[in-house]
C-alpha atoms as a PDB file:
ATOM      1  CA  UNK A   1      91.965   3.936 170.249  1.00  0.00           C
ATOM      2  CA  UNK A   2      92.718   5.055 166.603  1.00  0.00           C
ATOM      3  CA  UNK A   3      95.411   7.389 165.061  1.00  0.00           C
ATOM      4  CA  UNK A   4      93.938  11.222 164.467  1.00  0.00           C
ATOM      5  CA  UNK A   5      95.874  14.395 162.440  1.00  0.00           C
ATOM      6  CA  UNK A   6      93.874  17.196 161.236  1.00  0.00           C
ATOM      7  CA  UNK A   7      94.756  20.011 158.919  1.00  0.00           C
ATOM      8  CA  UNK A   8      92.346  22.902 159.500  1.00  0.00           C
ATOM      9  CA  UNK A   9      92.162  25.736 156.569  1.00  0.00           C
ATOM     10  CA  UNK A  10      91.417  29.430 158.277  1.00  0.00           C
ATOM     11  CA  UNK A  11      92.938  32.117 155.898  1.00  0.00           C
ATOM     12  CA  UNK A  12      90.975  34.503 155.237  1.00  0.00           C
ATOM     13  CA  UNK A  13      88.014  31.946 155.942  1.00  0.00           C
ATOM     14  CA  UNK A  14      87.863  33.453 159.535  1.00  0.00           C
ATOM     15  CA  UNK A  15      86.366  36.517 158.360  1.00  0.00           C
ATOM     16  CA  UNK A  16      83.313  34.894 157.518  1.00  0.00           C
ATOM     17  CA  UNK A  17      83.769  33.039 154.231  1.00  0.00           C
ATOM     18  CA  UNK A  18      84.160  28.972 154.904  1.00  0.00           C
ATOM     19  CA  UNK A  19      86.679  27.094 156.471  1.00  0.00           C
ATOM     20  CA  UNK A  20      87.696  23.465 156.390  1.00  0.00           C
ATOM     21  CA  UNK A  21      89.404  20.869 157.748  1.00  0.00           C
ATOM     22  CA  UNK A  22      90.983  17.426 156.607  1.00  0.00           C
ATOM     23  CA  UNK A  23      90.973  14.600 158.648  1.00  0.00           C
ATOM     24  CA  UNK A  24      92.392  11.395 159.080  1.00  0.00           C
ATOM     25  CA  UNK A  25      90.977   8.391 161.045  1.00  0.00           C
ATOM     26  CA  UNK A  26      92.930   5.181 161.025  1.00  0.00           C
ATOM     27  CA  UNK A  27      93.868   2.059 162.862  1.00  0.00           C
ATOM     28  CA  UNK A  28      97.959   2.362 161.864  1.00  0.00           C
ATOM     29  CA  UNK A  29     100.027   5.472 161.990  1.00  0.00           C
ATOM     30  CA  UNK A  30      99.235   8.087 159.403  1.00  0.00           C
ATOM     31  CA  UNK A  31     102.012   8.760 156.734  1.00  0.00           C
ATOM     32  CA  UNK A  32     100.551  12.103 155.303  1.00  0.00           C
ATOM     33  CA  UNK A  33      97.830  14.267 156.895  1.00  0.00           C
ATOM     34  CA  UNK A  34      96.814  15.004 153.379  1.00  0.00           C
ATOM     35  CA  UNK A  35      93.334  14.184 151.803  1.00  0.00           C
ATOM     36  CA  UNK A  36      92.896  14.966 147.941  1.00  0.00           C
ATOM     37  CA  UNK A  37      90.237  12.434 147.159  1.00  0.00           C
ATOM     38  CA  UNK A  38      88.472  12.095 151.111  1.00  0.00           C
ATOM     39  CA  UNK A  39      86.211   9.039 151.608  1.00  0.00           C
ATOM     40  CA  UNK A  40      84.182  11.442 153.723  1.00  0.00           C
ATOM     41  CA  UNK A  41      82.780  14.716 152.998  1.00  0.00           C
ATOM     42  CA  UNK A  42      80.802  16.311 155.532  1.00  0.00           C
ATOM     43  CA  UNK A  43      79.663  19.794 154.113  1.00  0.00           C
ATOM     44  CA  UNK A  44      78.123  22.420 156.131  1.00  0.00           C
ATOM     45  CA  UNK A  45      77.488  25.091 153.468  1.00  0.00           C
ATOM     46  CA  UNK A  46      76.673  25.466 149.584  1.00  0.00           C
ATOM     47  CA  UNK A  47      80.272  26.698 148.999  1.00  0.00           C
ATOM     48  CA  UNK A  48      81.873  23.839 150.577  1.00  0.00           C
ATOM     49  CA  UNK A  49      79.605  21.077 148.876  1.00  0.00           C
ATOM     50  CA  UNK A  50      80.398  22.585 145.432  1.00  0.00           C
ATOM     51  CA  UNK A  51      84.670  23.045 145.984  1.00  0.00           C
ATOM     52  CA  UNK A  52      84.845  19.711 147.552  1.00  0.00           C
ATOM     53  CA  UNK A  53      82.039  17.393 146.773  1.00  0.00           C
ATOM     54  CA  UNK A  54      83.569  16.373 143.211  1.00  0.00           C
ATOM     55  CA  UNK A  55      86.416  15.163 144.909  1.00  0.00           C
ATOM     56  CA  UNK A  56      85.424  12.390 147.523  1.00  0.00           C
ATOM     57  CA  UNK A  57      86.059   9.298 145.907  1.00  0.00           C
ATOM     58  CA  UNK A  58      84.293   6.339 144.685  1.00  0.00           C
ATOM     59  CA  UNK A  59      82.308   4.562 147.769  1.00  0.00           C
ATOM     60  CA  UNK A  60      82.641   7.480 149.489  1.00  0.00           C
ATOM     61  CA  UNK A  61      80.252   8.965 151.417  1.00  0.00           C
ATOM     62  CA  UNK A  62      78.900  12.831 151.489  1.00  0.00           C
ATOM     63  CA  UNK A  63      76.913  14.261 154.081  1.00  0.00           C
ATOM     64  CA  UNK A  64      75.202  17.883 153.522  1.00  0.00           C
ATOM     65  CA  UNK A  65      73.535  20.143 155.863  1.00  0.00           C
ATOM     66  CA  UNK A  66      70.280  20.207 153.857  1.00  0.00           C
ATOM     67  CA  UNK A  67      69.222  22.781 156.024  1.00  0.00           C
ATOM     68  CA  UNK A  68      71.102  25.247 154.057  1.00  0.00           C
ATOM     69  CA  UNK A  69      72.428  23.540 150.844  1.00  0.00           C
ATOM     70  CA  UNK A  70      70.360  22.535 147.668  1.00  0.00           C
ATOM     71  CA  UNK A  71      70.955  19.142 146.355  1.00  0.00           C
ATOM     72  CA  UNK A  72      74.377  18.279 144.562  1.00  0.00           C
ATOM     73  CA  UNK A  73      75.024  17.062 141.950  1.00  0.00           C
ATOM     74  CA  UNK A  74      76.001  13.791 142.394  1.00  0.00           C
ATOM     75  CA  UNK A  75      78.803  11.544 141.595  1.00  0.00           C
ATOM     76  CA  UNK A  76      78.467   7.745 140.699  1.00  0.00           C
ATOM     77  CA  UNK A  77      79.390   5.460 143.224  1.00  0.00           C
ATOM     78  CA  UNK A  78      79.066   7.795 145.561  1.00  0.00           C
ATOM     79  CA  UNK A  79      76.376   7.871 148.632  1.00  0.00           C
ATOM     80  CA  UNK A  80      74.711  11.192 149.491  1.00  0.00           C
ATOM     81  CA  UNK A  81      72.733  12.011 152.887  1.00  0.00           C
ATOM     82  CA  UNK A  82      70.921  14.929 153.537  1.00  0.00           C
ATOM     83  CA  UNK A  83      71.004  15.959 156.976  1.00  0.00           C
ATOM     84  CA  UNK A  84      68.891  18.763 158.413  1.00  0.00           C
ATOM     85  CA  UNK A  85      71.802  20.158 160.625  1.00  0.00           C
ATOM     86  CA  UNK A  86      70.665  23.349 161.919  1.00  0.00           C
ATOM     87  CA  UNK A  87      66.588  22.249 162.730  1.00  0.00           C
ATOM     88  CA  UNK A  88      68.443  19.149 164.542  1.00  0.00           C
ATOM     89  CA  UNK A  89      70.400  21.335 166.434  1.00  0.00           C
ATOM     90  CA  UNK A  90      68.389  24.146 167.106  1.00  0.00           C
ATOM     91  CA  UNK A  91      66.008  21.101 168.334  1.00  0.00           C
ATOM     92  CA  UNK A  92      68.756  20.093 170.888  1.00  0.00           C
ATOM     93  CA  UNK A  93      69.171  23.945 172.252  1.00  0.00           C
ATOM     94  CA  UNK A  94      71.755  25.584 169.912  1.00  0.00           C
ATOM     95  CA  UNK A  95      72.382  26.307 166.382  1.00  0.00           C
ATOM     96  CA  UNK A  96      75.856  25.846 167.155  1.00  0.00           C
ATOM     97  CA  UNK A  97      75.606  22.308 167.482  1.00  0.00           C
ATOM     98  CA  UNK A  98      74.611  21.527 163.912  1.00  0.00           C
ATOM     99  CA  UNK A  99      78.161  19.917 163.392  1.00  0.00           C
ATOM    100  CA  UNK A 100      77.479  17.827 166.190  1.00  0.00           C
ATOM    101  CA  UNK A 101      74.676  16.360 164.026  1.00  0.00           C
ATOM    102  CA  UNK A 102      76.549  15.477 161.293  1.00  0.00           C
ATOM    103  CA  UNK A 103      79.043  13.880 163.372  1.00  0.00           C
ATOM    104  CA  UNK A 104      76.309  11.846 164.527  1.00  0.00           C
ATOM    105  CA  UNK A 105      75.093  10.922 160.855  1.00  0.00           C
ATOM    106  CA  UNK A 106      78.499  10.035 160.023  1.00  0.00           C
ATOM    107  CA  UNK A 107      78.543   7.697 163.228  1.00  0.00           C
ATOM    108  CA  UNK A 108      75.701   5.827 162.216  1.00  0.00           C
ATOM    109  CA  UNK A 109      76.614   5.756 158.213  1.00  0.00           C
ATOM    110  CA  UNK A 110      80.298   4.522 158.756  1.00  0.00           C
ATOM    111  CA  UNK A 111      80.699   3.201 162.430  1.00  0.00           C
ATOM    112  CA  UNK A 112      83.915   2.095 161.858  1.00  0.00           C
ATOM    113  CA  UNK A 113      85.728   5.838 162.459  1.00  0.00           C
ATOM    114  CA  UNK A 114      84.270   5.645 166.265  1.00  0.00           C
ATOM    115  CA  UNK A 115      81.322   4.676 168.205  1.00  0.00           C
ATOM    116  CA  UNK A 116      78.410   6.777 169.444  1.00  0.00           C
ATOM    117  CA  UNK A 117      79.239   6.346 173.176  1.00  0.00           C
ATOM    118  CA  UNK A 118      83.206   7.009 172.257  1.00  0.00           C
ATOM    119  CA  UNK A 119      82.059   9.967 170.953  1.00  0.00           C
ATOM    120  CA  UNK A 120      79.810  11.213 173.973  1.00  0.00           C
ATOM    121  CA  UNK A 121      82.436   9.980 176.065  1.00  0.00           C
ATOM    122  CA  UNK A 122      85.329  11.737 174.581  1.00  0.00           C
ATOM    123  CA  UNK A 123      83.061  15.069 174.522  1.00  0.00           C
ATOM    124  CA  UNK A 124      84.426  15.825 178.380  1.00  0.00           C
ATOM    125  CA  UNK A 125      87.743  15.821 177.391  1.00  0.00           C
ATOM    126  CA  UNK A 126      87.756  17.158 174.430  1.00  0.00           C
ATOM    127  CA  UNK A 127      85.276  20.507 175.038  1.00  0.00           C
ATOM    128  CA  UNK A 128      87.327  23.195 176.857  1.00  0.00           C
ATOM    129  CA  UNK A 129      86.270  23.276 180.687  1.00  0.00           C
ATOM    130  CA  UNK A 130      84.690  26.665 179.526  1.00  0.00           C
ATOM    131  CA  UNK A 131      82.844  25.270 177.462  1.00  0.00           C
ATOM    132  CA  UNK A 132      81.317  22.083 178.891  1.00  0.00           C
ATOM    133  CA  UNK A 133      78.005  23.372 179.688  1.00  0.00           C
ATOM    134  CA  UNK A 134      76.899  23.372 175.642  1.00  0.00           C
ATOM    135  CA  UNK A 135      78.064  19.040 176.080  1.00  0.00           C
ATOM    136  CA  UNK A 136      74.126  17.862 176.781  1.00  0.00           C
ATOM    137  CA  UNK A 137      73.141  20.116 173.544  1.00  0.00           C
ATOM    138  CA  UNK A 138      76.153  18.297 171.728  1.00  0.00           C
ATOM    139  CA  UNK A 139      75.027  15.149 172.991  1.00  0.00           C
ATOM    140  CA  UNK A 140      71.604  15.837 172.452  1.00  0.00           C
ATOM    141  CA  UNK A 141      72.380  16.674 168.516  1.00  0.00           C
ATOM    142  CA  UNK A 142      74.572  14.192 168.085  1.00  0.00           C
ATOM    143  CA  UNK A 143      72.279  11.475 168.803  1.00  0.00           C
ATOM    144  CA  UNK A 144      69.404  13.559 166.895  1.00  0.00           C
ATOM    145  CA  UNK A 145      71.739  12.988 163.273  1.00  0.00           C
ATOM    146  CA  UNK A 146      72.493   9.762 164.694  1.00  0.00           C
ATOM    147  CA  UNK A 147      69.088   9.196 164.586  1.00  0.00           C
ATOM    148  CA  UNK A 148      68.194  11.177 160.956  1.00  0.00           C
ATOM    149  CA  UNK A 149      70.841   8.860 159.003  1.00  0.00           C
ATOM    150  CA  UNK A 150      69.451   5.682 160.566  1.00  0.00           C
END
């Protein structure tokens, strides 16, 4: 029920470096894809945290995989959440899934971008059919960083 673009970043990223992706949640249609100052920051790896956590704005909200990051530094006005990504999703059955759990922190931090059950929902439709057999593990970490930002 809401408007979605994304603007992933692969370049030379695919061989192993980091990657990332802006997106855009809203209720009305989206003007610009673009996000130079994100309210969101969900960051994966110590590279990412350091090139983009200075940027989220005021009353934003970071979320870091503390499993392999060390703390920021942090910004004022700005909320920080460690998440243990990759324990929460090996916990589940696959390190893989450790973006699932910070989807699932984000859920239950700002629940305004989309509810828990959208987001299980959705997972059917949105996981190729290949793929579907890794949804309970998504599931299962989703509602594990649900639970860890709670």
């Amino acid at each position: 029920g809401k408007h979605v673009s994304h603007i992933p970043s692969y370049g030379a990223e695919m061989r192993g470096g980091t990657a990332n992706c802006s997106v855009v949640v809203s209720d009305e249609e989206i003007a610009s894809p673009l996000v130079p100052n994100p309210g969101v920051l969900i960051a994966l790896n110590t590279p990412s945290l350091v090139k983009f956590g200075p940027l989220v704005r005021a009353g934003g909200l970071v979320i870091w995989n503390s499993s392999l990051c060390e703390p920021p530094r942090q910004n004022a006005g700005v909320e920080y959440l460690a998440v243990p990504a990759n324990e929460l999703a090996e916990a589940a059955g696959s390190y893989k899934a450790a973006n699932m759990a910070v989807v699932g922190a984000l859920l239950a931090r700002r629940p305004a971008v989309a509810s828990l059950a959208a987001v299980e929902a959705a997972l059917d439709e949105a996981v190729s059919t290949r793929h579907r057999e890794l949804n309970e593990i998504n599931r299962k970490a989703l509602k594990q960083g649900y639970a860890a930002a709670g």
